[in-house]
C-alpha atoms as a PDB file:
ATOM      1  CA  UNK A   1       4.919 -18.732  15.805  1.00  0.00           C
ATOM      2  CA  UNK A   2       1.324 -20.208  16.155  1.00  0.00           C
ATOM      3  CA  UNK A   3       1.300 -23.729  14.928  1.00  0.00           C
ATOM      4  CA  UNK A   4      -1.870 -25.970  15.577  1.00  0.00           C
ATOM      5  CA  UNK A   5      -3.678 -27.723  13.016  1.00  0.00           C
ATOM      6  CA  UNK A   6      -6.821 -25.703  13.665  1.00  0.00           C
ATOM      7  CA  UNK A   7      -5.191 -21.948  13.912  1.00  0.00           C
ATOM      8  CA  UNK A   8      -5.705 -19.206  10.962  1.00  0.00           C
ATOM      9  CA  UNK A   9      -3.546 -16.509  11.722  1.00  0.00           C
ATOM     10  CA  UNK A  10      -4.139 -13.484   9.542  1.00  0.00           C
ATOM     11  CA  UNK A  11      -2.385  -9.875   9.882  1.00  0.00           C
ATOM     12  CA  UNK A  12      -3.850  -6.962   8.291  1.00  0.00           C
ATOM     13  CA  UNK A  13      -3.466  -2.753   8.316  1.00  0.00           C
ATOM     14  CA  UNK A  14      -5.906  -0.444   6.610  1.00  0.00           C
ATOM     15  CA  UNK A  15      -4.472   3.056   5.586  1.00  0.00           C
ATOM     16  CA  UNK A  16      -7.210   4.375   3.616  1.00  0.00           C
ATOM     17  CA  UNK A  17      -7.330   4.911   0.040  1.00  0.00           C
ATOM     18  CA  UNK A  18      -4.896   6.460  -1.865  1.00  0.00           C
ATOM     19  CA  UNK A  19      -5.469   9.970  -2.930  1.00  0.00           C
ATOM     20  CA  UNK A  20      -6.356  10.378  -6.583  1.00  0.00           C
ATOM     21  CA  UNK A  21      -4.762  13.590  -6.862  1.00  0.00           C
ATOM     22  CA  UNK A  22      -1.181  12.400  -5.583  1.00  0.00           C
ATOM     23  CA  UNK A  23      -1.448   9.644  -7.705  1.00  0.00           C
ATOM     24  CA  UNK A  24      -1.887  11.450 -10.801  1.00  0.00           C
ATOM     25  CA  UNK A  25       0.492  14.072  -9.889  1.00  0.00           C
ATOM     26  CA  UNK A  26       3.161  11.142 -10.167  1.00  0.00           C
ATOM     27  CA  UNK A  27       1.740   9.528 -12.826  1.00  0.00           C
ATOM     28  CA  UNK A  28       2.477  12.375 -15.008  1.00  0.00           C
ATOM     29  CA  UNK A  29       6.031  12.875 -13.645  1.00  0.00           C
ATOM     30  CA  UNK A  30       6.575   9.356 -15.954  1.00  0.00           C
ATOM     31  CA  UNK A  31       5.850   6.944 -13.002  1.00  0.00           C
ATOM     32  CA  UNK A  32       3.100   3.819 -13.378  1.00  0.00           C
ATOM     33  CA  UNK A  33       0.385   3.482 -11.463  1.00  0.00           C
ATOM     34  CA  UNK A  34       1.699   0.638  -9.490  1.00  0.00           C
ATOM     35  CA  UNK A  35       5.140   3.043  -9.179  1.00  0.00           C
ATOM     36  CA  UNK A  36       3.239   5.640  -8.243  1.00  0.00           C
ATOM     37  CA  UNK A  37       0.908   4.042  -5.407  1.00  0.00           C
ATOM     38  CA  UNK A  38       3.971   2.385  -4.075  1.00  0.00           C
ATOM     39  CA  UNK A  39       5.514   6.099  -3.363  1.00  0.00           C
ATOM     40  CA  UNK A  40       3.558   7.062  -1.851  1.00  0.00           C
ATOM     41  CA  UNK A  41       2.489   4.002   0.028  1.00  0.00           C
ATOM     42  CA  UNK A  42       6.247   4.489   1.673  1.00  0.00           C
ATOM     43  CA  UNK A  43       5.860   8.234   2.024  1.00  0.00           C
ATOM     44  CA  UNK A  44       2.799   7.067   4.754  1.00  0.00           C
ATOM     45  CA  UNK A  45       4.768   4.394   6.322  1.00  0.00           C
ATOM     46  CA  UNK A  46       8.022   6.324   6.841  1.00  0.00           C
END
């Protein structure tokens, strides 16, 4: 815990972008985009 009147603390974690091809691949099995980026979203964090 950081707590001070003055302190910002921020977190953040870049993965890259998500690759168009996956992401269509799933889309057309029936899933939404935002279904379909989460996938695989928790396919690279597994």
């Amino acid at each position: 815990n950081v707590s001070h009147a003055l302190a910002k603390v921020t977190h953040e974690a870049a993965i890259g972008s998500v690759d168009k091809r996956q992401l269509e691949t799933l889309m057309a099995h029936g899933l939404s985009p935002e279904e379909a980026v989460d996938v695989i979203v928790r396919g690279i964090l597994r």
